[in-house]
Protein backbone atom coordinates (compact mmCIF):
# COMPACT_ATOMS: atom_id res chain seq x y z
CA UNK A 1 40.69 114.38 57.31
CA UNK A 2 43.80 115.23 55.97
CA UNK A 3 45.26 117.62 58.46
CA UNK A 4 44.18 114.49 60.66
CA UNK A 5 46.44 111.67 58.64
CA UNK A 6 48.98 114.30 58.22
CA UNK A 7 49.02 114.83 61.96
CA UNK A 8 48.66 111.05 62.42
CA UNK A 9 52.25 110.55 59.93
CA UNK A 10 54.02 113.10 61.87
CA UNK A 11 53.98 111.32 64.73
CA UNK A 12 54.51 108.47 63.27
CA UNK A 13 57.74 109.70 61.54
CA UNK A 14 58.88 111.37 65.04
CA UNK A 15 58.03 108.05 67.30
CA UNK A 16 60.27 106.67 64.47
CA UNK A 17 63.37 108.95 64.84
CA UNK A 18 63.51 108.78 68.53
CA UNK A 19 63.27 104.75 68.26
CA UNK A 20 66.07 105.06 65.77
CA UNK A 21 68.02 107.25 68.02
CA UNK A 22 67.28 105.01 71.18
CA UNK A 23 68.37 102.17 69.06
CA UNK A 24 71.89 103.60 68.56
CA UNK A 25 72.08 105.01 72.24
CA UNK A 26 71.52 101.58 73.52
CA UNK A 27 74.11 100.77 70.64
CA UNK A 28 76.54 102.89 71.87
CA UNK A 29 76.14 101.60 75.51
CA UNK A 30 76.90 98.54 74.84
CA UNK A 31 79.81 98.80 73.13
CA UNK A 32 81.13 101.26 75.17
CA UNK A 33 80.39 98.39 77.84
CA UNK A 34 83.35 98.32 80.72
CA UNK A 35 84.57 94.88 80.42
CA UNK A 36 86.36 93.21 83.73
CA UNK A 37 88.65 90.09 84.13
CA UNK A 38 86.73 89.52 87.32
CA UNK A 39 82.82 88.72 87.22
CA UNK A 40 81.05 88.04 90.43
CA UNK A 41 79.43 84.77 89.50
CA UNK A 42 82.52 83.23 87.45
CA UNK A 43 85.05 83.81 89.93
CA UNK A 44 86.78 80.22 90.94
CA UNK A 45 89.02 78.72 93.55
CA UNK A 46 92.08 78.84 91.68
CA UNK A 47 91.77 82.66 90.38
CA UNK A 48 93.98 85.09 91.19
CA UNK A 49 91.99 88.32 91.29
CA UNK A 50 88.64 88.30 93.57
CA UNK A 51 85.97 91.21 93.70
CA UNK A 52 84.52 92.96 97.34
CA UNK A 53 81.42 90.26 97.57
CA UNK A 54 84.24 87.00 97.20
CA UNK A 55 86.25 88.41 99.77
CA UNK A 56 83.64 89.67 102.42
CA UNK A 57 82.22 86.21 101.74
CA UNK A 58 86.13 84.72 102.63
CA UNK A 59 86.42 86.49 105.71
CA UNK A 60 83.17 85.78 106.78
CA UNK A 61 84.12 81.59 106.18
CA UNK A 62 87.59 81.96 106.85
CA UNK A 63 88.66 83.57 110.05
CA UNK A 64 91.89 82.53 109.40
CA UNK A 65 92.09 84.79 106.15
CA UNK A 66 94.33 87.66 106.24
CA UNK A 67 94.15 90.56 104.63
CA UNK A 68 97.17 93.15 103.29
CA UNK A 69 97.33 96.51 102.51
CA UNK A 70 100.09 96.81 100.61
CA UNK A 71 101.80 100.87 99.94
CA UNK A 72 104.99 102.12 100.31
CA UNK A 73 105.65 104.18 103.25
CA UNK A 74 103.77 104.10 106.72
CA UNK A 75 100.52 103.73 105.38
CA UNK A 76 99.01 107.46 105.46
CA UNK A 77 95.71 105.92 103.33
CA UNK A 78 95.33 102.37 105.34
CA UNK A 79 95.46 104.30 108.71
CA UNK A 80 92.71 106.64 107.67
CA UNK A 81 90.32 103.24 106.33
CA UNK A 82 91.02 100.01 105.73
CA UNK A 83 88.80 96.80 105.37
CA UNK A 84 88.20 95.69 108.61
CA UNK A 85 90.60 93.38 110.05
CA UNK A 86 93.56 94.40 107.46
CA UNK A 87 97.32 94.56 108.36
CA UNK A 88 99.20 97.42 106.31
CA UNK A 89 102.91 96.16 105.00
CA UNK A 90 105.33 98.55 103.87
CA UNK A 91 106.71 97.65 100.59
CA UNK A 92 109.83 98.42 101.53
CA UNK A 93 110.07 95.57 103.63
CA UNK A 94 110.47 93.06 100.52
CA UNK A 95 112.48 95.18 98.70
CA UNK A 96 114.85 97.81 99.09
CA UNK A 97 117.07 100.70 97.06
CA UNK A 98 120.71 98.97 98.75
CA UNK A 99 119.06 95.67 96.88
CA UNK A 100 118.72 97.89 93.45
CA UNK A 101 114.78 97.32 94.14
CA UNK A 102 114.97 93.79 94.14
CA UNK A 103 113.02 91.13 96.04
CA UNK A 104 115.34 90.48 99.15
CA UNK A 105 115.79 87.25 99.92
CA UNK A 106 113.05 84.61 100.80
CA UNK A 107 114.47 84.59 104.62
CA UNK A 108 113.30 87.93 104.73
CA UNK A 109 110.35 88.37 103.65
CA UNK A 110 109.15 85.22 104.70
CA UNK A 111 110.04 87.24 108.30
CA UNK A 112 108.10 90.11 107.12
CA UNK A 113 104.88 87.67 106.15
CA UNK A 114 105.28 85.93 109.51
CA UNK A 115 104.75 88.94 111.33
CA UNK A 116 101.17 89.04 110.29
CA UNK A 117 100.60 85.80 110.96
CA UNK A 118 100.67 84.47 107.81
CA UNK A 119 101.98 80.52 106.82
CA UNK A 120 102.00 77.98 103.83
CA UNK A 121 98.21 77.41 104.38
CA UNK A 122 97.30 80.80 105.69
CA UNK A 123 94.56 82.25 102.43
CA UNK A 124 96.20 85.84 102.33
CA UNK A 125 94.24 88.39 100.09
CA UNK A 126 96.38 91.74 99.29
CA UNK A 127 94.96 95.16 97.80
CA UNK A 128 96.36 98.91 96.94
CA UNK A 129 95.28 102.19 95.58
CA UNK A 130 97.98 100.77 93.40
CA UNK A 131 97.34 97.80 91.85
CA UNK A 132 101.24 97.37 90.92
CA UNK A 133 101.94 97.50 95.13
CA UNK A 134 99.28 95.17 95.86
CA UNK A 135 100.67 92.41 92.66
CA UNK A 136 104.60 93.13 94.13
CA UNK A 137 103.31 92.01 97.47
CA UNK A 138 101.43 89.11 95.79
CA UNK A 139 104.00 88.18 94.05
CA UNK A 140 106.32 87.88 97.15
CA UNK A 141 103.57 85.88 98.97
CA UNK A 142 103.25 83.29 95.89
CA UNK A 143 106.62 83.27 95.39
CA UNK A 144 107.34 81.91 98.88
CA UNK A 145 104.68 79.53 98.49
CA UNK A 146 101.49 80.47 100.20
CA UNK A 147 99.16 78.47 98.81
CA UNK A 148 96.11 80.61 98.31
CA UNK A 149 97.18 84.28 97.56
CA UNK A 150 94.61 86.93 95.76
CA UNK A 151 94.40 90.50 95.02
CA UNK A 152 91.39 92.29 95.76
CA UNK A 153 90.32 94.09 91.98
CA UNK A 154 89.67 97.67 92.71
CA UNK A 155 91.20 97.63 95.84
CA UNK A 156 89.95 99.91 98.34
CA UNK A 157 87.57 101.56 96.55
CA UNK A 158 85.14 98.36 94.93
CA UNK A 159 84.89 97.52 98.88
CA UNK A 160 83.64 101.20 99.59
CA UNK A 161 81.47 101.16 96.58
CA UNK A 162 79.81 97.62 97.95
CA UNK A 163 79.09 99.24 100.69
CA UNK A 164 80.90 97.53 103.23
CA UNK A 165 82.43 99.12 106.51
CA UNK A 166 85.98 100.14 106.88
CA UNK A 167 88.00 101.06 109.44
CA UNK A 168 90.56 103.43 111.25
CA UNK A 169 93.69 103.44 112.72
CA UNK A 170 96.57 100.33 113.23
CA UNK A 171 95.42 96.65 113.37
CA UNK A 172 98.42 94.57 115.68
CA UNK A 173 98.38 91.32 113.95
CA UNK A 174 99.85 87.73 116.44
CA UNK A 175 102.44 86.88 114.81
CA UNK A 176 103.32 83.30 113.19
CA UNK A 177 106.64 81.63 113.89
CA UNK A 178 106.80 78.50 111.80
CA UNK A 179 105.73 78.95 108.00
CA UNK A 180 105.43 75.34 107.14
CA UNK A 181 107.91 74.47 104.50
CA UNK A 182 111.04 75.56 102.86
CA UNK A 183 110.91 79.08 101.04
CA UNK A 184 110.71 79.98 98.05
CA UNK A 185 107.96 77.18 97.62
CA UNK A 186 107.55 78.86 94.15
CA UNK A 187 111.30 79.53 93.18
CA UNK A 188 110.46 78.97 89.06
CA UNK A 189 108.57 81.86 89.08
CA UNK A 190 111.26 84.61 89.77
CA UNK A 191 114.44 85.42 87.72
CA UNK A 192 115.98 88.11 90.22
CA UNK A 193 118.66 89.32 87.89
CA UNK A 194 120.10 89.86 84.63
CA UNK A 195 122.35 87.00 85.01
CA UNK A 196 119.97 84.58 85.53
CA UNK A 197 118.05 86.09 82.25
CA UNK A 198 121.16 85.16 80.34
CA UNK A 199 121.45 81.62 82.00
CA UNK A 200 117.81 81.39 81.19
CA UNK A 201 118.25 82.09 78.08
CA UNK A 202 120.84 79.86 77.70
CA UNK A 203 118.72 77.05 78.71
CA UNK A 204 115.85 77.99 76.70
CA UNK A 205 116.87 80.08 73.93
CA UNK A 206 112.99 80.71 73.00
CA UNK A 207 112.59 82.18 76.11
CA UNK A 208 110.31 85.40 75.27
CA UNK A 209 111.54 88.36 77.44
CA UNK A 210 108.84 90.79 77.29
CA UNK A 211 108.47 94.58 78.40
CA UNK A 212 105.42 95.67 79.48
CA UNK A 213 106.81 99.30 79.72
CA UNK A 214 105.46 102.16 78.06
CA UNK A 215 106.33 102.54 74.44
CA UNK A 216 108.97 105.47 74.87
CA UNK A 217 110.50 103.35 77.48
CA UNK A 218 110.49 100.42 75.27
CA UNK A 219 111.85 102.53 72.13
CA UNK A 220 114.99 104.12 74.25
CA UNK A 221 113.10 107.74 74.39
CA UNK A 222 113.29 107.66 78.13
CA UNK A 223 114.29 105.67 80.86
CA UNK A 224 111.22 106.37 82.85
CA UNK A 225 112.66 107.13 86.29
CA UNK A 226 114.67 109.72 87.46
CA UNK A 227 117.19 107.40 89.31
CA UNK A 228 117.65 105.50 86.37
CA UNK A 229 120.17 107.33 83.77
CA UNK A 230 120.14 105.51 80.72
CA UNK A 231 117.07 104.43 78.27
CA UNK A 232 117.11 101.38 76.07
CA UNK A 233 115.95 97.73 76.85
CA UNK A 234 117.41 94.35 77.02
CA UNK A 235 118.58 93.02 73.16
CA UNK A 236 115.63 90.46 72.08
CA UNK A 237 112.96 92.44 74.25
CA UNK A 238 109.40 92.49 72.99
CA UNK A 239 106.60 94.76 73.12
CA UNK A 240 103.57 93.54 75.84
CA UNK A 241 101.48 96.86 75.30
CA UNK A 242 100.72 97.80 79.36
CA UNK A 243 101.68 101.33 80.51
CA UNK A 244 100.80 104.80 79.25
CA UNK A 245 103.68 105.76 81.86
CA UNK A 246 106.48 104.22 83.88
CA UNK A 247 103.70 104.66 86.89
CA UNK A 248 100.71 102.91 85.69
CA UNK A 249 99.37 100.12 83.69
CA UNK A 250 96.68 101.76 81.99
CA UNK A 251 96.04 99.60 78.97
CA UNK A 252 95.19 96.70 81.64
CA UNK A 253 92.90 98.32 83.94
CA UNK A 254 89.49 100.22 83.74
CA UNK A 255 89.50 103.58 84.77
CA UNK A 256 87.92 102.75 88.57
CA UNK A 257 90.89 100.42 88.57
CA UNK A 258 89.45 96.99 88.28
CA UNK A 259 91.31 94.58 85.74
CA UNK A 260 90.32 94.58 82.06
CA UNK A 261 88.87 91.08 79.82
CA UNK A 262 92.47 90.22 78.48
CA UNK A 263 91.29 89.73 75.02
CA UNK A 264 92.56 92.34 72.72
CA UNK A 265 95.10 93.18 74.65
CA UNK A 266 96.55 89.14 74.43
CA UNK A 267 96.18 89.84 70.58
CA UNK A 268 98.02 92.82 70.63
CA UNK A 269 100.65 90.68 72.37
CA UNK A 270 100.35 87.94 70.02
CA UNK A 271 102.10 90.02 67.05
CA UNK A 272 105.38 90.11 68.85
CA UNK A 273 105.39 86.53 69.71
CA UNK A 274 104.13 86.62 73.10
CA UNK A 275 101.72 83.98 73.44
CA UNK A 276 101.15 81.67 76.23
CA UNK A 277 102.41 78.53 74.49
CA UNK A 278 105.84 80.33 75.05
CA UNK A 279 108.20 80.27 78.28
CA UNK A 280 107.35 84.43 79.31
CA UNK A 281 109.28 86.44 81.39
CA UNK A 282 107.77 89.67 82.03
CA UNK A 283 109.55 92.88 83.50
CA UNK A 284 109.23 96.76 83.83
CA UNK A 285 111.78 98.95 85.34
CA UNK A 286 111.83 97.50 89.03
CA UNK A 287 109.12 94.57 89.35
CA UNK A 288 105.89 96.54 90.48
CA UNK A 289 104.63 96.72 86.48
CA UNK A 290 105.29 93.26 85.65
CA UNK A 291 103.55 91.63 88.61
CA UNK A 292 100.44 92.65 87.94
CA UNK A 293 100.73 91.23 84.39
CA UNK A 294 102.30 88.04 85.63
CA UNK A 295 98.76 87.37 87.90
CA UNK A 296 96.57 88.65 84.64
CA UNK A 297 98.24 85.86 82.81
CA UNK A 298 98.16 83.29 85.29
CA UNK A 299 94.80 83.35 86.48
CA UNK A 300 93.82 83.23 82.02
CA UNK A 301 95.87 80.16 82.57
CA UNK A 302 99.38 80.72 80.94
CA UNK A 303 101.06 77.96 82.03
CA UNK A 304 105.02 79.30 82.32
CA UNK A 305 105.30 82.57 83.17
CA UNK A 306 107.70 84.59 85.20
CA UNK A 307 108.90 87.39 86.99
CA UNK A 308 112.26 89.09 85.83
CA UNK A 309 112.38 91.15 88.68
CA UNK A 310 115.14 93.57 87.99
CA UNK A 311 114.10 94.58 84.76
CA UNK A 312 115.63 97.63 83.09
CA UNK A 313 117.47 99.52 86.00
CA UNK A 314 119.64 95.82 86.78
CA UNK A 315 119.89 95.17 83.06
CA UNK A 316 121.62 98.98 82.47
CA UNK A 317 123.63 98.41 85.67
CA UNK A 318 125.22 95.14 84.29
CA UNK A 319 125.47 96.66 80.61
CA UNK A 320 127.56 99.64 82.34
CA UNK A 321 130.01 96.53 83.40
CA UNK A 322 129.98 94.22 80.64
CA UNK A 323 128.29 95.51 77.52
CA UNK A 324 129.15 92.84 75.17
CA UNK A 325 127.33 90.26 78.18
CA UNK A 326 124.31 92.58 78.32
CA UNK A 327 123.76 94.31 74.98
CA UNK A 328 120.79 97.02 74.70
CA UNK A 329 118.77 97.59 71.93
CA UNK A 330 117.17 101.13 71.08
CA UNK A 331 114.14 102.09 69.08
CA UNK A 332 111.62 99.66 67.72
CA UNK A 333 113.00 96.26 67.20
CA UNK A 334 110.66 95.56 63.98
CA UNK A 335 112.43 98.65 62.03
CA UNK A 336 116.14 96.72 61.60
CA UNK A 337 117.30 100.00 59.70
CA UNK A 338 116.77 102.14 62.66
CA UNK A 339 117.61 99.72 65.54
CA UNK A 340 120.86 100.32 67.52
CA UNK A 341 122.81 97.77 69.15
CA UNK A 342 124.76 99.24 72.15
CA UNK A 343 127.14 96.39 72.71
């Protein structure tokens, strides 16, 4: 009888242990859970980021929907699959390296939108293997004022992995020839150059100008690219934690690329002042890094953000002309000992 009860407690004690060790698996799992800006069923009219099901769904509705590949070059990746229907657009066609890698003018690239057909009311949905590419693209689109622009959150690959069917090879788009209204339609939500940060500052002297570079860009260790000399950052810049490197921004995204729940990161932001109470301007090196934080705060429903567009390598051009009008601070602004002032 008591080989039987003994029996009877061992099992007990293991069905116990493996319970307890389910318990913290299940735990683990869940806190280890990938969390994503964009859910399926919450997704609304107004948002900025859309998953594969919304968009299949759009095109489906909306014949009139067009769809953008955005890369730089000729499109090696789009030409071997692309989501049916989709129009690749060099990204050198909205900006250029004779324009320091700024937007070029809304003329322009309203041309190079036209081309594809696209208008004031035309929906236009854009996606990358590079989320920054597909958010510079964006960008240009909202800028000029279509009215419905989103980005397609995983790009590429979250259509694959629903399933869907892509194709090969060039789509010829008809072209568009009158876009409806007066461009930029949007022209608050660009500051093109260092000059206008300084007359925007001047208007608004509580004007947050925030770097969402990666820390040893933002503390002068490096200037990130290899056609940009100097390292340092505008005087006044704050810390928005983004980018591991000057090529990525990893602290936003989940590792298959989709866009992560804001929440601790908008926290992290919040100790450095950037909240979205504040007027925000938001830059990187060229543009790319910044646009895709610009839509992340946007679609969370930051009222007035913006787009410094020339960022560090126009701000380090104009300091090489006129230090004492563009002063650059290196090393970490919070440490007053340690910070220099190069003006």
């Amino acid at each position: 009888m008591k080989k039987i009860m003994a029996v009877i407690s061992c099992l007990l004690l293991t069905a116990l242990v493996v319970y307890s060790k389910t318990e913290e698996v299940h735990a683990a799992d869940k806190s280890t859970k990938v969390q994503r800006l964009v859910k399926s069923k919450d997704i609304k009219a107004d948002d900025f980021f859309v998953d594969a099901k919304w968009l299949k769904k759009q095109m489906k509705n909306d014949d009139k929907t067009v769809v953008i590949e955005a890369s730089y070059g000729e499109g090696k990746e789009y030409k071997k699959a692309h989501v049916p229907g989709a129009f690749h657009v060099d990204t050198m066609e909205i900006e250029t390296e004779e324009n320091n890698w700024n937007i070029l003018d809304a003329e322009t690239c309203k041309e190079v939108f036209l081309k594809r057909g696209v208008t004031k009311t035309t929906p236009v949905v854009v996606y990358s293997s590079d989320i920054n590419a597909a958010a510079r693209m964006a960008f240009v689109a909202y800028w000029l004022g279509v009215d419905q622009v989103k980005i397609l959150d995983g790009g590429l690959a979250a259509w694959e992995k629903a399933d869907y069917k892509v194709e090969k090879g060039t789509e010829k788009a008809k072209a568009a020839t009158d876009f409806g209204a007066e461009v930029p339609g949007r022209p608050e939500s660009l500051i093109s150059t260092s000059a206008d940060v300084v007359a925007a500052k001047e208007k608004n002297p509580d004007l947050v100008l925030a770097s969402v570079r990666s820390w040893k860009e933002f503390t002068g260790k490096t200037s990130g690219y290899d056609y940009i000399k100097n390292a340092g950052e505008p005087e006044g810049a704050v810390y928005a934690k983004a980018s591991k490197t000057s090529a990525d921004v990893a602290r936003l995204v989940n590792s298959d690329g989709t866009v992560k729940e804001p929440t601790k990161i908008f926290a992290d932001w919040a100790k450095w002042g950037i909240t979205p109470d504040k007027e925000v301007a938001f830059y990187c090196g060229t543009g790319w890094r910044a646009a895709t934080t610009f839509f992340i705060t946007k679609q969370e429903g930051w009222k007035d953000v913006k787009l410094f567009d020339g960022g560090w390598y126009d701000w380090d051009k104009a300091h090489q002309k006129d230090p004492s009008k563009y002063p650059v601070q290196i090393g970490d602004p919070r440490d007053k000992d340690n910070l220099e002032i190069l003006d």
